[in-house]
PDB file of N, CA and C in Angstrom:
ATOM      1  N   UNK A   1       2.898-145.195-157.676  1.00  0.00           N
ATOM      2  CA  UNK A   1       1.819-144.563-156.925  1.00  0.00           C
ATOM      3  C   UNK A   1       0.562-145.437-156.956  1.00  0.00           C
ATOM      4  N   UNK A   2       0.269-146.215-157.788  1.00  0.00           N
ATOM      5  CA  UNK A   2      -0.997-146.590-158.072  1.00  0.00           C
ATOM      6  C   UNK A   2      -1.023-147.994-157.138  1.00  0.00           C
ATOM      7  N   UNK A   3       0.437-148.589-157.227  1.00  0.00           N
ATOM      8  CA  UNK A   3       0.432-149.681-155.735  1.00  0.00           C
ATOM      9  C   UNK A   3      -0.022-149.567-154.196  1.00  0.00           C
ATOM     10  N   UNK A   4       0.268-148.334-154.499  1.00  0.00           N
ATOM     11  CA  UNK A   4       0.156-148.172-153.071  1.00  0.00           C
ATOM     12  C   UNK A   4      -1.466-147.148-152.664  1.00  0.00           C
ATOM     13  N   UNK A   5      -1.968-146.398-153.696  1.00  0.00           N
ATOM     14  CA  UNK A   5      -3.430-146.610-154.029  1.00  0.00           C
ATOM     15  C   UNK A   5      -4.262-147.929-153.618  1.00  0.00           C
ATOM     16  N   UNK A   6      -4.057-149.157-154.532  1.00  0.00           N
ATOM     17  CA  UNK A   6      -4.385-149.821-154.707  1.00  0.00           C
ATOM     18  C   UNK A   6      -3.734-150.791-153.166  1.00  0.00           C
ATOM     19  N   UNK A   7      -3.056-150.841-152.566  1.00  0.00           N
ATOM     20  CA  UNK A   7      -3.145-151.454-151.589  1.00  0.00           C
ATOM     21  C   UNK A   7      -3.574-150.779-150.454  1.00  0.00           C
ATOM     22  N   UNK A   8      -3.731-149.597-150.058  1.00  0.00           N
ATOM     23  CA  UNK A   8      -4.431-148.369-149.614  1.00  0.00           C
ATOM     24  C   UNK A   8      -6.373-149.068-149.414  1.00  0.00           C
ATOM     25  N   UNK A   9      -6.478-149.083-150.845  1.00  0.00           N
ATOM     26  CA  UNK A   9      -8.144-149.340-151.017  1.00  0.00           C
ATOM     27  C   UNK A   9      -8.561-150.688-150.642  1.00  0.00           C
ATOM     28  N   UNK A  10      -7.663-151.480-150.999  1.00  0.00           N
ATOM     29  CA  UNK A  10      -7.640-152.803-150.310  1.00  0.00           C
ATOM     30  C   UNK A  10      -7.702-153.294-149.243  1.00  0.00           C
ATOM     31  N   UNK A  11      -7.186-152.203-148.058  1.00  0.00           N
ATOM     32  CA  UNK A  11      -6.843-152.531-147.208  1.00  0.00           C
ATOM     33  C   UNK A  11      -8.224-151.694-146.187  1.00  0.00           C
ATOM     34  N   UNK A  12      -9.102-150.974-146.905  1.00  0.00           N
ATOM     35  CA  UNK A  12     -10.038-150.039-146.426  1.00  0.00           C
ATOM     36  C   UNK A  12     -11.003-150.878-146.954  1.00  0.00           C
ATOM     37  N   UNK A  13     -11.141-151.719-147.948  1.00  0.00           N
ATOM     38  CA  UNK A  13     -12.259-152.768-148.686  1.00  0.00           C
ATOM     39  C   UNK A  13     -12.269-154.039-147.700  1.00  0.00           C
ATOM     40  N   UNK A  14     -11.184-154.749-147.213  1.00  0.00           N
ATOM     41  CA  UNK A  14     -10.819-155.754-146.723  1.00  0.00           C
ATOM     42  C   UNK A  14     -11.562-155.416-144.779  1.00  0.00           C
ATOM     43  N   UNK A  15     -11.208-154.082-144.641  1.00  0.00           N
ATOM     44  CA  UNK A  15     -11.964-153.454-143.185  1.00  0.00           C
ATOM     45  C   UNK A  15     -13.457-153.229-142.883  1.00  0.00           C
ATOM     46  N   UNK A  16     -13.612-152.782-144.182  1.00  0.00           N
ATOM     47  CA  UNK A  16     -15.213-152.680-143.662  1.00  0.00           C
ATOM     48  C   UNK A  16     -16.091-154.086-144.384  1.00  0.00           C
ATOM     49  N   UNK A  17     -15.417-154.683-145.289  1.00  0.00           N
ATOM     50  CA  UNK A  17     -15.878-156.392-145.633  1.00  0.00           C
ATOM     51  C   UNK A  17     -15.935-157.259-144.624  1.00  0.00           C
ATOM     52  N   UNK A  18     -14.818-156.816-143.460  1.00  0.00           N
ATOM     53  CA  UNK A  18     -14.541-157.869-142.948  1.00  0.00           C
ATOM     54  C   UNK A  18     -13.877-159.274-143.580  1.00  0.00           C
ATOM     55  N   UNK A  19     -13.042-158.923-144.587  1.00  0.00           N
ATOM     56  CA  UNK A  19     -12.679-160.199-145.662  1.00  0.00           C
ATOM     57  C   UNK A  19     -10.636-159.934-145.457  1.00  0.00           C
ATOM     58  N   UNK A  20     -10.364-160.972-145.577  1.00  0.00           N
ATOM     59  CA  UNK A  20      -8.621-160.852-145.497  1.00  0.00           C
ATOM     60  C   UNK A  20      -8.102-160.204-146.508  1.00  0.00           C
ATOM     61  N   UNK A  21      -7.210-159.246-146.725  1.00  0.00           N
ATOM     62  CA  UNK A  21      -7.156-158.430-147.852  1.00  0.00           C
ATOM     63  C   UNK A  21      -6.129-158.859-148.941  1.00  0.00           C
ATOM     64  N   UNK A  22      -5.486-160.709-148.491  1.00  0.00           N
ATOM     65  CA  UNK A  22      -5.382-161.266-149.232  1.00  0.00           C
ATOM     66  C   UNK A  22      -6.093-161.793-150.427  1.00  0.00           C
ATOM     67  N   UNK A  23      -7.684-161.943-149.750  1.00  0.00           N
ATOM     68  CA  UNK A  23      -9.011-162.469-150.837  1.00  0.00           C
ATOM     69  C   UNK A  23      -8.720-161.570-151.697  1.00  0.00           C
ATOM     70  N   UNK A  24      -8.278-159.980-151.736  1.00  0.00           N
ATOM     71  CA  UNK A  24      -9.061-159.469-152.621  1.00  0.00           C
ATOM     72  C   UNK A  24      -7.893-158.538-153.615  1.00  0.00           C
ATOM     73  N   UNK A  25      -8.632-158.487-155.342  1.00  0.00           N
ATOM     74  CA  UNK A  25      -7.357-158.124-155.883  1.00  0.00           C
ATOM     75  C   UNK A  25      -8.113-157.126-156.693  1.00  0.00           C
ATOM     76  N   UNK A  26      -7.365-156.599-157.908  1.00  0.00           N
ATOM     77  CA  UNK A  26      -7.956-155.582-158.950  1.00  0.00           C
ATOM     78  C   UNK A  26      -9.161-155.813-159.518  1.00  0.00           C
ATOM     79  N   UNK A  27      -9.658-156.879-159.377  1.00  0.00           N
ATOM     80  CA  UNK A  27     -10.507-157.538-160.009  1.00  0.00           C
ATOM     81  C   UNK A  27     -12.128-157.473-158.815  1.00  0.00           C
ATOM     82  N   UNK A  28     -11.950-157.473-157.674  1.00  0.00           N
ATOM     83  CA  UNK A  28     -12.943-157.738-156.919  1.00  0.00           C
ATOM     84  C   UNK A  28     -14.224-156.848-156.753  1.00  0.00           C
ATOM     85  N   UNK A  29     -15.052-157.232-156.669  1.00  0.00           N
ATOM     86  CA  UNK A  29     -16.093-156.313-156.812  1.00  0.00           C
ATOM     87  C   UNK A  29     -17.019-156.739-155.869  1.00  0.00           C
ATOM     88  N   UNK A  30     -18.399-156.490-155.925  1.00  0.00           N
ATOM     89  CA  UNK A  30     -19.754-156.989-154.979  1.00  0.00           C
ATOM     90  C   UNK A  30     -20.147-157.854-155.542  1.00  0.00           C
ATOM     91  N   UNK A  31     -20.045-158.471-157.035  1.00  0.00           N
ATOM     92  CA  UNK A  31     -20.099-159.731-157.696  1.00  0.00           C
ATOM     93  C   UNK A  31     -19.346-161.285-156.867  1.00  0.00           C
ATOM     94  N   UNK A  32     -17.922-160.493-156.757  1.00  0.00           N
ATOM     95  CA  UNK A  32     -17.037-161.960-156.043  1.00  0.00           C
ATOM     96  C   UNK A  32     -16.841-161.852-154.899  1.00  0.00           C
ATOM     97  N   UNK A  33     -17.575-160.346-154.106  1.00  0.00           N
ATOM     98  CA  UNK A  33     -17.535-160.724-152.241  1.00  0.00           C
ATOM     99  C   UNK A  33     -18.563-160.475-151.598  1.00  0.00           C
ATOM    100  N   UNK A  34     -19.101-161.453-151.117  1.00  0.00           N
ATOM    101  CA  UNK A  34     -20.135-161.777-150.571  1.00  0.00           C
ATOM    102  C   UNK A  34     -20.450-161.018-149.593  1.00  0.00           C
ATOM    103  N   UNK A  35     -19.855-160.533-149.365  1.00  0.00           N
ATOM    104  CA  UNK A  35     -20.363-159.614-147.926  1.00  0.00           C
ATOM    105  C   UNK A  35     -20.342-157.904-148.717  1.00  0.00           C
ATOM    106  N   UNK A  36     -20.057-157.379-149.698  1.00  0.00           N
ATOM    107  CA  UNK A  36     -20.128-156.121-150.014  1.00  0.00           C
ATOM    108  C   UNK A  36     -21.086-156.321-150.949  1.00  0.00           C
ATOM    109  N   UNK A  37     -21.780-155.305-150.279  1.00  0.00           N
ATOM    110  CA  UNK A  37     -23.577-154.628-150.267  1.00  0.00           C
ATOM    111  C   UNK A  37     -23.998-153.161-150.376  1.00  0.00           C
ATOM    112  N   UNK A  38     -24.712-152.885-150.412  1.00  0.00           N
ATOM    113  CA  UNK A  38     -24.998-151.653-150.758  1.00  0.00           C
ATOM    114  C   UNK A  38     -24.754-150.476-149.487  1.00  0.00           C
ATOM    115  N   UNK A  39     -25.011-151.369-148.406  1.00  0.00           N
ATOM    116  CA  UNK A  39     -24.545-150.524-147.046  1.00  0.00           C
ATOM    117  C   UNK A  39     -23.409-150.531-147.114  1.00  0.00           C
ATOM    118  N   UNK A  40     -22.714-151.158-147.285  1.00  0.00           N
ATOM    119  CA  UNK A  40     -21.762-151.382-146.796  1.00  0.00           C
ATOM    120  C   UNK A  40     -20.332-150.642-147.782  1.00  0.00           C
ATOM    121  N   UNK A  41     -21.174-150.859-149.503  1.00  0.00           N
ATOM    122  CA  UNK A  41     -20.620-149.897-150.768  1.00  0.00           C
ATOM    123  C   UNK A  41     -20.484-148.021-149.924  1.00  0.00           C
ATOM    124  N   UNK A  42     -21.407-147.686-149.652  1.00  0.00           N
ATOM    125  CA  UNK A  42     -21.793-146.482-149.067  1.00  0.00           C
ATOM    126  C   UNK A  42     -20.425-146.233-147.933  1.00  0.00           C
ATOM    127  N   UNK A  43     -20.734-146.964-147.126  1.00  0.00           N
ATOM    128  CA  UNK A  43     -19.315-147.103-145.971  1.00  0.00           C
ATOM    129  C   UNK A  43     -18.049-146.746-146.162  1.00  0.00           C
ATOM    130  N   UNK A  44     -17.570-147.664-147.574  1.00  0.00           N
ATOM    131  CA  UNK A  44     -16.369-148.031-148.492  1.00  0.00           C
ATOM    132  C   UNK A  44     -16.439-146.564-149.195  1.00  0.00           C
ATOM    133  N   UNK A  45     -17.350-145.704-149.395  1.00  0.00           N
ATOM    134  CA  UNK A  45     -16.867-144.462-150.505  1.00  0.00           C
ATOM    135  C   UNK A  45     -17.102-143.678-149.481  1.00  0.00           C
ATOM    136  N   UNK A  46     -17.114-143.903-148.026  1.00  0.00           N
ATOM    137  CA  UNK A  46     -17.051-142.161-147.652  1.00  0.00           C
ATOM    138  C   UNK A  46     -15.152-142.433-146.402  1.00  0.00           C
ATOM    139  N   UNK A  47     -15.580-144.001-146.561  1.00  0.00           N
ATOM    140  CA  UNK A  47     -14.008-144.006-145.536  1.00  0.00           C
ATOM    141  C   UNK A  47     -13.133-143.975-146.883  1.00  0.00           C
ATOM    142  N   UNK A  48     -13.152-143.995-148.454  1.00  0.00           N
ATOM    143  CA  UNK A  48     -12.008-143.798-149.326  1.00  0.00           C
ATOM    144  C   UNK A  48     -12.197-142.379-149.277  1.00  0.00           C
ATOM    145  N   UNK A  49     -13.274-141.631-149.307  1.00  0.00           N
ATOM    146  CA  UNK A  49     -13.111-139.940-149.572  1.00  0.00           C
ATOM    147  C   UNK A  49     -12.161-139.668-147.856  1.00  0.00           C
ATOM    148  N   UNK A  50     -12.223-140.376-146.958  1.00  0.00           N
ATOM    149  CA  UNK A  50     -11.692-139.252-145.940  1.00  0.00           C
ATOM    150  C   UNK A  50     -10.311-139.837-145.721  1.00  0.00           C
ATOM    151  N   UNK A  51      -9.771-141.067-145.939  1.00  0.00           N
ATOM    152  CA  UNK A  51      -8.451-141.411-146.220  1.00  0.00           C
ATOM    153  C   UNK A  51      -7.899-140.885-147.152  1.00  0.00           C
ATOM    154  N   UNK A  52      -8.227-140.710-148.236  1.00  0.00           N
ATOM    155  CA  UNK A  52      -7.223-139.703-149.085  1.00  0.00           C
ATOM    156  C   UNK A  52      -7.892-137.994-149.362  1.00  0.00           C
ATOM    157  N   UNK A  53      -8.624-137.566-148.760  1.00  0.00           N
ATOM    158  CA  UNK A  53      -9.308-136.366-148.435  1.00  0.00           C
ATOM    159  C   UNK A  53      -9.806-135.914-149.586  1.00  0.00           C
ATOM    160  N   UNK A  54     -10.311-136.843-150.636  1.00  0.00           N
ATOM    161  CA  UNK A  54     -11.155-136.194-151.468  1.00  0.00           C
ATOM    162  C   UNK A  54     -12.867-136.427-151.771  1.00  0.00           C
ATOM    163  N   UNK A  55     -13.312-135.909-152.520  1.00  0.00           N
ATOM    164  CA  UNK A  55     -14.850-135.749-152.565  1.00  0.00           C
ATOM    165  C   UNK A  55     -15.256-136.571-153.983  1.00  0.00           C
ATOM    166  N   UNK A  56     -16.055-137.469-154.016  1.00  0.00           N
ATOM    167  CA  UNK A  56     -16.317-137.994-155.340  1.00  0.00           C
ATOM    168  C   UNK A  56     -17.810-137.393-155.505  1.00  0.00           C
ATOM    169  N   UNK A  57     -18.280-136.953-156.950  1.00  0.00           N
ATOM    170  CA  UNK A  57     -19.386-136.961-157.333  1.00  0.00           C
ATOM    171  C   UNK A  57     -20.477-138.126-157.799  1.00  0.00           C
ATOM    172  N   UNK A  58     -21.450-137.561-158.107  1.00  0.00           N
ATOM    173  CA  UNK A  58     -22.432-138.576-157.864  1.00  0.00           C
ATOM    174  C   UNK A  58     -21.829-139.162-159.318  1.00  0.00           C
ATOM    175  N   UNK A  59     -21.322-139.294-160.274  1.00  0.00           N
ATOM    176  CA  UNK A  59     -20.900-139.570-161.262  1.00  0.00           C
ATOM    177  C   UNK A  59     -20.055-140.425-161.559  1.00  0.00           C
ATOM    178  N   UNK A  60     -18.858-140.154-160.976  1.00  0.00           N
ATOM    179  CA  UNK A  60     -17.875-141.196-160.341  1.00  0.00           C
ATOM    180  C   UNK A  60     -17.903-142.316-159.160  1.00  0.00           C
ATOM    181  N   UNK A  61     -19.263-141.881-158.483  1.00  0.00           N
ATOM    182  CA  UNK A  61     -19.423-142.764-157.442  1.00  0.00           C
ATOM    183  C   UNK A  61     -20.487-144.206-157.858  1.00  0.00           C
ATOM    184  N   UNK A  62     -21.132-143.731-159.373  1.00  0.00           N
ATOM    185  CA  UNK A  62     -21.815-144.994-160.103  1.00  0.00           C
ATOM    186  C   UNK A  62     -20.652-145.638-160.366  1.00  0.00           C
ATOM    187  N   UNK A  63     -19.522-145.314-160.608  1.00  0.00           N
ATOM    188  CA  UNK A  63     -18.064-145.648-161.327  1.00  0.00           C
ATOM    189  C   UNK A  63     -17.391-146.347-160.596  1.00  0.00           C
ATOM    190  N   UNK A  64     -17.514-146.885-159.370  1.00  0.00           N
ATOM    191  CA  UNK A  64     -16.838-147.191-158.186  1.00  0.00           C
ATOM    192  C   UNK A  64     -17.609-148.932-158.228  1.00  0.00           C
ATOM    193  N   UNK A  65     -17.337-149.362-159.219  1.00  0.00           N
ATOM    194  CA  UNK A  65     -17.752-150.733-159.152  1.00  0.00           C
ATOM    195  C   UNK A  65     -16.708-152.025-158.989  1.00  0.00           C
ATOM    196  N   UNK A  66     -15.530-152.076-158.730  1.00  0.00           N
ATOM    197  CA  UNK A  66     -14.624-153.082-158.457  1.00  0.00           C
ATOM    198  C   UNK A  66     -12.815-152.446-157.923  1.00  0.00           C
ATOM    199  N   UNK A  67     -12.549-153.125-157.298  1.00  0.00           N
ATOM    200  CA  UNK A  67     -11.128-152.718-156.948  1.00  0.00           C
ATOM    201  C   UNK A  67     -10.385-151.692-157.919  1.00  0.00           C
ATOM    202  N   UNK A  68     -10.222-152.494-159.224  1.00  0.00           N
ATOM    203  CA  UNK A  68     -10.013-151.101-159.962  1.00  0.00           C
ATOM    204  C   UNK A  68      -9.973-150.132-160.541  1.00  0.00           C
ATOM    205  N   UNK A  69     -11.636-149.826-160.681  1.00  0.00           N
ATOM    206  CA  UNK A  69     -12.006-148.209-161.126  1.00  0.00           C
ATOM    207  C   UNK A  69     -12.114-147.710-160.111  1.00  0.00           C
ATOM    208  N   UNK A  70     -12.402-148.067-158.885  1.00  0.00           N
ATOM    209  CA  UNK A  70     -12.122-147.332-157.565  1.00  0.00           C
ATOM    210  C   UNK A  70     -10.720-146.441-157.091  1.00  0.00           C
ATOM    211  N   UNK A  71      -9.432-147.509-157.847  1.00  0.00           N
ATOM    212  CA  UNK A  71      -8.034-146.987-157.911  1.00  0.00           C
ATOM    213  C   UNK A  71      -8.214-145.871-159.190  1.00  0.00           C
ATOM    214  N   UNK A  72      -8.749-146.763-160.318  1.00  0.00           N
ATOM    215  CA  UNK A  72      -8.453-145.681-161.799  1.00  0.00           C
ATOM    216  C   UNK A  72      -9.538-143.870-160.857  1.00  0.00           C
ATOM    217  N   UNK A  73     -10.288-144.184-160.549  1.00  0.00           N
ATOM    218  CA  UNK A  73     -11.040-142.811-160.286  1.00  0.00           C
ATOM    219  C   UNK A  73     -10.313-141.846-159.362  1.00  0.00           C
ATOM    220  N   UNK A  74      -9.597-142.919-158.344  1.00  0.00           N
ATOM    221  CA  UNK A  74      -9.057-142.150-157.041  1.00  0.00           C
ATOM    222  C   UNK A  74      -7.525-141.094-158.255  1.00  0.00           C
ATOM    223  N   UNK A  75      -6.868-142.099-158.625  1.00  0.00           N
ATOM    224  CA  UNK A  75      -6.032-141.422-159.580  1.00  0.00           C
ATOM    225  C   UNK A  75      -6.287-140.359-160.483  1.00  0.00           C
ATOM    226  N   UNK A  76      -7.643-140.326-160.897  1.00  0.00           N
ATOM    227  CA  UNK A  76      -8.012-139.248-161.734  1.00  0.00           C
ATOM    228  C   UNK A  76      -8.129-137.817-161.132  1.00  0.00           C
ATOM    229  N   UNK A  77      -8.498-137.906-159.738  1.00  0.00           N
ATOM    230  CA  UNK A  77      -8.950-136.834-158.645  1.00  0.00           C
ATOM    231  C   UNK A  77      -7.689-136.617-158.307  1.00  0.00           C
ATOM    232  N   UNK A  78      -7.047-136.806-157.810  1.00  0.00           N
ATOM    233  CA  UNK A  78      -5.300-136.796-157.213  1.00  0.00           C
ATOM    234  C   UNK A  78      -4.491-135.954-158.026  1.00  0.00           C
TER     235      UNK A  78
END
């Protein structure tokens, strides 16, 4: 399940980056892609809440800092 999470978010990170979703792995964050920004962070957590239809709090959404606490959080809600 968490592959396909995780290539899920990748593939929604890689869309609104505009970046090949080859660049990007468990590891990626707004540190190693140049184009994810704070607008654009915002973008990325409301198209992950409506692709998998859930709601993150303001709590978990400080938590949403790289490819994979974005997967570890989505898994926690699920």
């Amino acid at each position: 399940m968490k592959d396909n999470i995780q290539e899920r978010v990748i593939k929604i990170i890689a869309s609104i980056m505009n970046v090949p979703q080859e660049s990007l792995d468990e590891s990626s964050s707004p540190e190693s892609v140049d184009r994810w920004e704070s607008m654009k962070h915002i973008n990325l957590v409301l198209a992950i809440e409506e692709e998998f239809n859930i709601q993150f709090d303001d709590e978990q959404i400080s938590q949403l800092y790289d490819v994979g606490s974005i997967v570890k959080t989505i898994e926690c809600i699920l």
